[in-house]
PDB file of N, CA and C in Angstrom:
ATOM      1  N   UNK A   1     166.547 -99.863 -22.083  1.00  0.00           N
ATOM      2  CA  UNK A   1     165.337 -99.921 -21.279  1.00  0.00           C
ATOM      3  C   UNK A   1     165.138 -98.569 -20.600  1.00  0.00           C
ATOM      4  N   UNK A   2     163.945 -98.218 -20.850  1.00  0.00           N
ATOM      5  CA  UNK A   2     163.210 -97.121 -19.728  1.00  0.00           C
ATOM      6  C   UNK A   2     163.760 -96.805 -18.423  1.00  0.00           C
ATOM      7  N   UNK A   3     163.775 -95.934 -18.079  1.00  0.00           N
ATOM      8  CA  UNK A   3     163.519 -95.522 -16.584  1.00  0.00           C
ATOM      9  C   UNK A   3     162.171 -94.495 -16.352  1.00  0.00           C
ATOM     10  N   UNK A   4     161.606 -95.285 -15.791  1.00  0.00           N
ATOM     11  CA  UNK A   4     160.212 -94.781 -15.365  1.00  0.00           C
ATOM     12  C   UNK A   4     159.777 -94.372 -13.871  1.00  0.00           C
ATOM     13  N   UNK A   5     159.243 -93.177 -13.666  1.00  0.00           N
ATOM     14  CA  UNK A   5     158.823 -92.747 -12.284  1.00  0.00           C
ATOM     15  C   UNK A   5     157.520 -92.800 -11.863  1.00  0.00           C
ATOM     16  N   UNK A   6     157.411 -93.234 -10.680  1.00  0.00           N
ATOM     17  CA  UNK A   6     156.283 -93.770  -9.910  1.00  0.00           C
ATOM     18  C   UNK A   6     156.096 -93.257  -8.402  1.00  0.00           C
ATOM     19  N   UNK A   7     154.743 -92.154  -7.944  1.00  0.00           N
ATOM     20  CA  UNK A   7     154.832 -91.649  -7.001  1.00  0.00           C
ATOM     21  C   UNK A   7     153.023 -92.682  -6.087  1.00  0.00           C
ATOM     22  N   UNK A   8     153.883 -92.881  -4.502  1.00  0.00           N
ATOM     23  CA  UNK A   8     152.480 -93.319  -4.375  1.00  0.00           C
ATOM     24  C   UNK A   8     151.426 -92.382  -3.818  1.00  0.00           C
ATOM     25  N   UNK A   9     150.356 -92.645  -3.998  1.00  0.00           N
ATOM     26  CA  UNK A   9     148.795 -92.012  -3.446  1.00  0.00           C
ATOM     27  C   UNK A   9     149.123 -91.732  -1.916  1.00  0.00           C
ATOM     28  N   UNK A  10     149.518 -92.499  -1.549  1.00  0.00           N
ATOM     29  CA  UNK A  10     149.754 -92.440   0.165  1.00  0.00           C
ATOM     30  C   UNK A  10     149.752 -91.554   1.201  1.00  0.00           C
ATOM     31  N   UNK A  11     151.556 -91.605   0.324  1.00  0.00           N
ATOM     32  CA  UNK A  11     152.514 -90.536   1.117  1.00  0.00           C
ATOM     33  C   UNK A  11     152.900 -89.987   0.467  1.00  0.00           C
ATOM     34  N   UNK A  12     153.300 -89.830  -0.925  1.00  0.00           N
ATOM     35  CA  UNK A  12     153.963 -89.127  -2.257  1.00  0.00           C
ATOM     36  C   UNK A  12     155.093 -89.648  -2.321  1.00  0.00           C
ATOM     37  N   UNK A  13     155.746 -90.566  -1.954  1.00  0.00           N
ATOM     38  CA  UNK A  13     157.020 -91.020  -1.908  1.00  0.00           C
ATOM     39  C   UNK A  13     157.444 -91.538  -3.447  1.00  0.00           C
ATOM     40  N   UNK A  14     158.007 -91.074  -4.004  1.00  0.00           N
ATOM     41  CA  UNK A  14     158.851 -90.897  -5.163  1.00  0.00           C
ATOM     42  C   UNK A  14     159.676 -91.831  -5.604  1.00  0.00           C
ATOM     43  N   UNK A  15     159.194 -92.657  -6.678  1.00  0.00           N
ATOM     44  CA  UNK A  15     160.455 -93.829  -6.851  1.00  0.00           C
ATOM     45  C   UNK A  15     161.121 -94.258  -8.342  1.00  0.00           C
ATOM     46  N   UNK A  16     161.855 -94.389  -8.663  1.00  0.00           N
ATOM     47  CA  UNK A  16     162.189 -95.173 -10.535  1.00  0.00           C
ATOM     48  C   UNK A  16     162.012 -96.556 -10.048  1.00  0.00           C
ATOM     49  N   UNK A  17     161.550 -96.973 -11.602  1.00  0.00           N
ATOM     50  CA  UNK A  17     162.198 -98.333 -11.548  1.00  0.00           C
ATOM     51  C   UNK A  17     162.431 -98.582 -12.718  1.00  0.00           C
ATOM     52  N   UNK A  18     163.540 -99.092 -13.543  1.00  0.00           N
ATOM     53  CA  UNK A  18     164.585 -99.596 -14.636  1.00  0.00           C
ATOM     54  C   UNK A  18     163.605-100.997 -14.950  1.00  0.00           C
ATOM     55  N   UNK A  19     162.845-100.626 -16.052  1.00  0.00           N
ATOM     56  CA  UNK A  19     162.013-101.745 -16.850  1.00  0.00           C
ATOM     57  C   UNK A  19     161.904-101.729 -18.267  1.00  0.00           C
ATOM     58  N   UNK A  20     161.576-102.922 -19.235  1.00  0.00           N
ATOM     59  CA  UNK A  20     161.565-102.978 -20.542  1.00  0.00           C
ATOM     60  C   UNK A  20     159.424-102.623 -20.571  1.00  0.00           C
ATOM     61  N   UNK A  21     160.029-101.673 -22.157  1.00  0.00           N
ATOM     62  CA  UNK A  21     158.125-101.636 -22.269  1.00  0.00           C
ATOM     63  C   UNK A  21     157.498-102.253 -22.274  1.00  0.00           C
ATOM     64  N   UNK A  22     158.013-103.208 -22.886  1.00  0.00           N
ATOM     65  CA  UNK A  22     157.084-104.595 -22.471  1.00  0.00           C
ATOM     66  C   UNK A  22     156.388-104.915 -21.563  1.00  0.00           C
ATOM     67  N   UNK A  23     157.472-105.171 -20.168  1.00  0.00           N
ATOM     68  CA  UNK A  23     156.930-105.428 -18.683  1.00  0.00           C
ATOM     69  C   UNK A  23     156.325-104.744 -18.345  1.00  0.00           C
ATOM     70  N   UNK A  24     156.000-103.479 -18.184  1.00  0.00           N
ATOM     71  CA  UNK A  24     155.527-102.350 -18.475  1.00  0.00           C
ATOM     72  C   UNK A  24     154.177-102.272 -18.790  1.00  0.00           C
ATOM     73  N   UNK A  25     153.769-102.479 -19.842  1.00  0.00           N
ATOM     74  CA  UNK A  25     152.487-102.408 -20.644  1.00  0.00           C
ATOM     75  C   UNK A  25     151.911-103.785 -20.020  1.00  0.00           C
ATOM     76  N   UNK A  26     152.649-105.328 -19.634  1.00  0.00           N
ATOM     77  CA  UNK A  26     152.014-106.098 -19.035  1.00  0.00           C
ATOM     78  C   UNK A  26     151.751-106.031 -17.654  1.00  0.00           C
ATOM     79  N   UNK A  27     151.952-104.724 -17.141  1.00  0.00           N
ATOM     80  CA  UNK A  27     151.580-104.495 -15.846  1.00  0.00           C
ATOM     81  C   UNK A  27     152.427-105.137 -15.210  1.00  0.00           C
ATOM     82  N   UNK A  28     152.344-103.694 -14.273  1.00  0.00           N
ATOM     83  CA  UNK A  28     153.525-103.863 -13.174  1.00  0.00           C
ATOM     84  C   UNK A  28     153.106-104.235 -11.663  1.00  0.00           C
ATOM     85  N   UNK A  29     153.313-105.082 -10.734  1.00  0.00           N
ATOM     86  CA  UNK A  29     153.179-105.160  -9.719  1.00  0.00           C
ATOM     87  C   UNK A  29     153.627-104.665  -8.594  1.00  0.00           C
ATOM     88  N   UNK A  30     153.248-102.866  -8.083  1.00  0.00           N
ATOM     89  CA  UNK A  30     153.958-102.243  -7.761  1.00  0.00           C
ATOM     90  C   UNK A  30     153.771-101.892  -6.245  1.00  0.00           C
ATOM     91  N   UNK A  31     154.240-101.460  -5.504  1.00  0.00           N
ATOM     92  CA  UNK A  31     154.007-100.934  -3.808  1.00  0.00           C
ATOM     93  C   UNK A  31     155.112-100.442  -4.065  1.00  0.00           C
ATOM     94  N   UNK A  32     154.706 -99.404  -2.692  1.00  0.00           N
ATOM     95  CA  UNK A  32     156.021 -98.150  -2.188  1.00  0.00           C
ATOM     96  C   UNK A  32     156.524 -99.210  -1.119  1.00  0.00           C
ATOM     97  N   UNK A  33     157.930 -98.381  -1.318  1.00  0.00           N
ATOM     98  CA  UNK A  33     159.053 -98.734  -0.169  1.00  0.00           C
ATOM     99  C   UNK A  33     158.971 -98.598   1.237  1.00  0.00           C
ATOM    100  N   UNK A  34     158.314 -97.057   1.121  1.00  0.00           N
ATOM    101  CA  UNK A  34     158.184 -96.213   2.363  1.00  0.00           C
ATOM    102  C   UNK A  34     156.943 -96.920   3.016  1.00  0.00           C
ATOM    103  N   UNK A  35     155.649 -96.740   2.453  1.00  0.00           N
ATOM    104  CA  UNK A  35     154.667 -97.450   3.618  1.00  0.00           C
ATOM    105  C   UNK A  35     153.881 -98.845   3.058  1.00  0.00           C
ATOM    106  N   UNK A  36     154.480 -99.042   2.097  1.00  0.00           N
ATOM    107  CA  UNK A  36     153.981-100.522   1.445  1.00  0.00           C
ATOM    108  C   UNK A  36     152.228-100.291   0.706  1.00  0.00           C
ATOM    109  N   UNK A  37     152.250 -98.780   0.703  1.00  0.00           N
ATOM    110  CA  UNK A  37     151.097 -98.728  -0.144  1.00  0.00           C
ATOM    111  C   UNK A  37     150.614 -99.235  -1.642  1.00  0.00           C
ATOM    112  N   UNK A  38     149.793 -99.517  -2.312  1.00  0.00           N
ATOM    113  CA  UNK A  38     149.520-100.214  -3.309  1.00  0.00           C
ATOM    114  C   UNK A  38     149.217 -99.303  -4.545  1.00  0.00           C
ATOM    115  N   UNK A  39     148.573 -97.915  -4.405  1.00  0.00           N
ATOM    116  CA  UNK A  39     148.027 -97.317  -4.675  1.00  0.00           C
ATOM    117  C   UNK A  39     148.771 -96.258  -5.657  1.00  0.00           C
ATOM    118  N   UNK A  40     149.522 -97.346  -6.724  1.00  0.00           N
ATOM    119  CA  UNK A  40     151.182 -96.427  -7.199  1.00  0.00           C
ATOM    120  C   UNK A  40     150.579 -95.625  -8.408  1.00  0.00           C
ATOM    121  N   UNK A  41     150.954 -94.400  -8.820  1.00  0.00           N
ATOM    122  CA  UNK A  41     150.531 -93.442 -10.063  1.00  0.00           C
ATOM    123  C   UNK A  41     152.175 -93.682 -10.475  1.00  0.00           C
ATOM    124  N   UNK A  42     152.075 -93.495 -12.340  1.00  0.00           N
ATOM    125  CA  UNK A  42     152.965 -93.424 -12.612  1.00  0.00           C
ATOM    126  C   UNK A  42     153.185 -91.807 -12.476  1.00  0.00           C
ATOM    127  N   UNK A  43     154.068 -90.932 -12.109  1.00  0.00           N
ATOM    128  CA  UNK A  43     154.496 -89.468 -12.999  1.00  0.00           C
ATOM    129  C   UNK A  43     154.837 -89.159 -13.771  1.00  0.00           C
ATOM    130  N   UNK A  44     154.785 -88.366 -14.270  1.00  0.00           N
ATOM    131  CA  UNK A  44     154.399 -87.373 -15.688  1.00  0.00           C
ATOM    132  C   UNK A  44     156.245 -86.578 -15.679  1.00  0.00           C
ATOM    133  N   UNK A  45     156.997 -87.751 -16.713  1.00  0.00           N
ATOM    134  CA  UNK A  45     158.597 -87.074 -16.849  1.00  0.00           C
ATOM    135  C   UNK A  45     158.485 -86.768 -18.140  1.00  0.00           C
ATOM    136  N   UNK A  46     159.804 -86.391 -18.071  1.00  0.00           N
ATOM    137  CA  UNK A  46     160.105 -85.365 -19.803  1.00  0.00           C
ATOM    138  C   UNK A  46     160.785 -86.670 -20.015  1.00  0.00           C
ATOM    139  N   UNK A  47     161.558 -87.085 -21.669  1.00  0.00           N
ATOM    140  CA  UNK A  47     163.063 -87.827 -22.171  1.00  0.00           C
ATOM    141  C   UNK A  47     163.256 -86.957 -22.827  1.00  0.00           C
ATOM    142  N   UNK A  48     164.634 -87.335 -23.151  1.00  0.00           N
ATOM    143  CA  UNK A  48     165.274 -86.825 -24.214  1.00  0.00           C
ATOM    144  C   UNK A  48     165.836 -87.733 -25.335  1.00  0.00           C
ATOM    145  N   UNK A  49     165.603 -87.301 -26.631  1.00  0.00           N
ATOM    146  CA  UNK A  49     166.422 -88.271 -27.596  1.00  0.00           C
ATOM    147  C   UNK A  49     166.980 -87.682 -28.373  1.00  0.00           C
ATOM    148  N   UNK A  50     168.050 -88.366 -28.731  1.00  0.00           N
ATOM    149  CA  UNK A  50     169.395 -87.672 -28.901  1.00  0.00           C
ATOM    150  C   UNK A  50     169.774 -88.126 -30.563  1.00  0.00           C
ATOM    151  N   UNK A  51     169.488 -87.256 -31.872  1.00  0.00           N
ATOM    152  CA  UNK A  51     170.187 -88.157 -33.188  1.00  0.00           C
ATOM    153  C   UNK A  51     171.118 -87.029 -34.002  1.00  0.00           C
ATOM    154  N   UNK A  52     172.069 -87.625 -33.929  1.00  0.00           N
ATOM    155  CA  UNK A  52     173.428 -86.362 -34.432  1.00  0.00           C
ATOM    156  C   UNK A  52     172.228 -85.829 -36.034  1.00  0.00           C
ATOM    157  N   UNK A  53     172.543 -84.959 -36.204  1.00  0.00           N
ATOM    158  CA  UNK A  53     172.285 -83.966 -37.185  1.00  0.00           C
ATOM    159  C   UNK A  53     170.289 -83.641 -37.137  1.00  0.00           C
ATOM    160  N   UNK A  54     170.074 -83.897 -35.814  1.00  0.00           N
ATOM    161  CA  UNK A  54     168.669 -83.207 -35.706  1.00  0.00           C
ATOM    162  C   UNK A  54     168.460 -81.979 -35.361  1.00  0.00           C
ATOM    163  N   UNK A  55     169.643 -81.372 -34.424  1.00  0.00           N
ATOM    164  CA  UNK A  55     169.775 -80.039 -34.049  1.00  0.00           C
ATOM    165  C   UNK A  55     169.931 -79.123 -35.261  1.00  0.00           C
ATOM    166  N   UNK A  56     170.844 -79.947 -36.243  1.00  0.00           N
ATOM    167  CA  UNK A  56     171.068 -78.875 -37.349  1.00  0.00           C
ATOM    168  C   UNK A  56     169.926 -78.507 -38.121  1.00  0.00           C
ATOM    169  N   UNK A  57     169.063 -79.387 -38.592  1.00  0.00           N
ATOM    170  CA  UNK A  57     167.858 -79.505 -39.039  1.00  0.00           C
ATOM    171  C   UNK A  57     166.586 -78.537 -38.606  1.00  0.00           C
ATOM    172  N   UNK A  58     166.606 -79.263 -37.437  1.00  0.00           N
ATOM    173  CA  UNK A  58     165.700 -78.613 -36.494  1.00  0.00           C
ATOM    174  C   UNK A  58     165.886 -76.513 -36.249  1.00  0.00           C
ATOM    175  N   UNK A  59     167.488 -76.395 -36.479  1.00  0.00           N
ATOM    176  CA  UNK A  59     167.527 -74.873 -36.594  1.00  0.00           C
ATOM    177  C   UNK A  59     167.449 -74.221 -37.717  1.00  0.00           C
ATOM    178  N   UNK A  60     167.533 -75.333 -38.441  1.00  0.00           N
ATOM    179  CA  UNK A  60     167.169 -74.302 -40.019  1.00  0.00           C
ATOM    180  C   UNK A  60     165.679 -74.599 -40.213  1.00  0.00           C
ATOM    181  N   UNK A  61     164.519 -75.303 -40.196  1.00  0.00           N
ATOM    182  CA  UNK A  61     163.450 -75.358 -40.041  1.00  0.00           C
ATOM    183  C   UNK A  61     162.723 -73.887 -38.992  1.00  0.00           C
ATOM    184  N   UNK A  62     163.488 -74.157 -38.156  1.00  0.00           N
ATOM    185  CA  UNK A  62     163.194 -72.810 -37.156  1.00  0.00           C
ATOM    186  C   UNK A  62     163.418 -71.210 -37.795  1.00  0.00           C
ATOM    187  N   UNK A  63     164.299 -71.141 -38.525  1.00  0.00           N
ATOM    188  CA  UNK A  63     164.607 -69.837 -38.946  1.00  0.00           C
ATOM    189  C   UNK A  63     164.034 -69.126 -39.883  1.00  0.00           C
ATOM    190  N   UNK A  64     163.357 -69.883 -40.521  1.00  0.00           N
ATOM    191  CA  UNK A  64     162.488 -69.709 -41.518  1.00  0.00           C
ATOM    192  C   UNK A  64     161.017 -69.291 -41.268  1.00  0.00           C
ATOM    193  N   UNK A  65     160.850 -69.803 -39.847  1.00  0.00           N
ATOM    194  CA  UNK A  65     159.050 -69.508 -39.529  1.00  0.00           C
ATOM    195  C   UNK A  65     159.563 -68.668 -37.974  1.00  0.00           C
ATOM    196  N   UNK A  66     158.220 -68.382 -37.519  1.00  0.00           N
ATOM    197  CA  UNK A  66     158.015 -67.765 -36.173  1.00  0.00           C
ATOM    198  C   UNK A  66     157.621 -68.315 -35.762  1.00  0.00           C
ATOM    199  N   UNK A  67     157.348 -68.987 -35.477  1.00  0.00           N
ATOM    200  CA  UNK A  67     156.758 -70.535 -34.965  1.00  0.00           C
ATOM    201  C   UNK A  67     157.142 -71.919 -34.807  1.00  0.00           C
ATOM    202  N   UNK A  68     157.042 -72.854 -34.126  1.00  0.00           N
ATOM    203  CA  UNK A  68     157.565 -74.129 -33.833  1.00  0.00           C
ATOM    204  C   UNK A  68     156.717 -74.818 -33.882  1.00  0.00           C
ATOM    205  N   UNK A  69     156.403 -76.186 -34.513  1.00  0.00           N
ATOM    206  CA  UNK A  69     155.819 -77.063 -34.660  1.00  0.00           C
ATOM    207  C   UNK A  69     155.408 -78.351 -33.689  1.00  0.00           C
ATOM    208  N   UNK A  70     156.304 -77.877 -32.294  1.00  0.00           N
ATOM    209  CA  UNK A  70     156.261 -78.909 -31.291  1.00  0.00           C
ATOM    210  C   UNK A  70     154.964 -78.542 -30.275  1.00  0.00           C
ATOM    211  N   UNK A  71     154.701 -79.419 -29.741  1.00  0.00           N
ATOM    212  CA  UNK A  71     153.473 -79.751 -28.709  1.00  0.00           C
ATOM    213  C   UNK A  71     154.153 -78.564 -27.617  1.00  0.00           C
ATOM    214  N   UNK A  72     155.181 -78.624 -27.162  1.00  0.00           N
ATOM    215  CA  UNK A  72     155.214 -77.367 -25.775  1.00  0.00           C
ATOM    216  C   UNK A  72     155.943 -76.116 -26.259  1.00  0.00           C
ATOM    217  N   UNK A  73     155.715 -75.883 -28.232  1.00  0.00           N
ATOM    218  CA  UNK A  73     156.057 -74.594 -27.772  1.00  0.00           C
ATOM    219  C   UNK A  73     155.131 -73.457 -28.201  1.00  0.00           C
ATOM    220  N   UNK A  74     155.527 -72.249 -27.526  1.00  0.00           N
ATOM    221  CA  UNK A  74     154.836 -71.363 -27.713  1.00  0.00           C
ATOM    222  C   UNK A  74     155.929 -69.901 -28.463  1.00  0.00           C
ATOM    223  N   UNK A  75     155.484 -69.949 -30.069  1.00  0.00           N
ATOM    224  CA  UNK A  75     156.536 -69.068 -30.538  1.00  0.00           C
ATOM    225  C   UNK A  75     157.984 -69.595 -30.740  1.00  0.00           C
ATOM    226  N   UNK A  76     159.163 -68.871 -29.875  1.00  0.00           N
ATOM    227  CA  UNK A  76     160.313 -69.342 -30.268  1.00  0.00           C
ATOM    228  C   UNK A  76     160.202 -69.526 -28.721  1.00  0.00           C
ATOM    229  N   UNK A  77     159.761 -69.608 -27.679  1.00  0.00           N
ATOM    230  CA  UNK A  77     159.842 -69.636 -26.257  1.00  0.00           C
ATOM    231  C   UNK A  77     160.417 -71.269 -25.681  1.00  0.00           C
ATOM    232  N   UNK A  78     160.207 -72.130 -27.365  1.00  0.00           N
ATOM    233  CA  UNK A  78     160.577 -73.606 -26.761  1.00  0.00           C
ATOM    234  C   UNK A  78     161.902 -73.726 -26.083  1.00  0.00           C
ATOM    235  N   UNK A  79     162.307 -73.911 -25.447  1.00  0.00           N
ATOM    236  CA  UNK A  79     163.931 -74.421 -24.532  1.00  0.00           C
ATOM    237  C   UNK A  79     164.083 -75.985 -25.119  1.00  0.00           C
ATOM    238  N   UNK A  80     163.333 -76.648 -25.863  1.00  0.00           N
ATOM    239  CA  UNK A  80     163.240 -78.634 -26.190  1.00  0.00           C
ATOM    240  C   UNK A  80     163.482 -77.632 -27.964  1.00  0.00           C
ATOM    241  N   UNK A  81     163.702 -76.597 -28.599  1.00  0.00           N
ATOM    242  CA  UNK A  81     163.646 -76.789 -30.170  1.00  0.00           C
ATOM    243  C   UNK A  81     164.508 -75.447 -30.791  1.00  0.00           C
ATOM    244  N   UNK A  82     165.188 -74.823 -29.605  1.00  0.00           N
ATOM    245  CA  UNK A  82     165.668 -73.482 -29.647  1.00  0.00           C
ATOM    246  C   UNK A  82     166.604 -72.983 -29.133  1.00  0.00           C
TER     247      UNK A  82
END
């Protein structure tokens, strides 16, 4: 299961909460801790996923071009493919 971050409108108070996507996508019934506001945004996190022999892959694909094929990179500048 996910860990997902949730900041409120309020006060900005910053929170996870440990949920399946499921519950998730059926909406969450959420308020802050701090002032019991209602008004929750999810935030905008990175993951990581992890499959033995993607790194190897992923660097020989790389060596061959000047360029990276991923959404955040620019050149070889990616730190997520490099």
């Amino acid at each position: 299961m996910p860990t997902y971050e949730f900041s409120c409108k309020a006060c900005g108070h910053r929170f996870e909460m440990f949920t399946s996507i499921s519950a998730k996508e059926k909406g969450l019934d959420l308020s802050c801790s701090q002032c019991g506001g209602r008004e929750i945004k999810q935030a905008v996190t990175g993951f990581m996923f992890y499959s033995p022999g993607a790194h190897a892959a992923s660097e020989h694909n790389h060596s061959t071009s000047s360029s990276c094929s991923c959404s955040g990179c620019h050149g070889k500048s990616c730190q997520s493919c490099h």
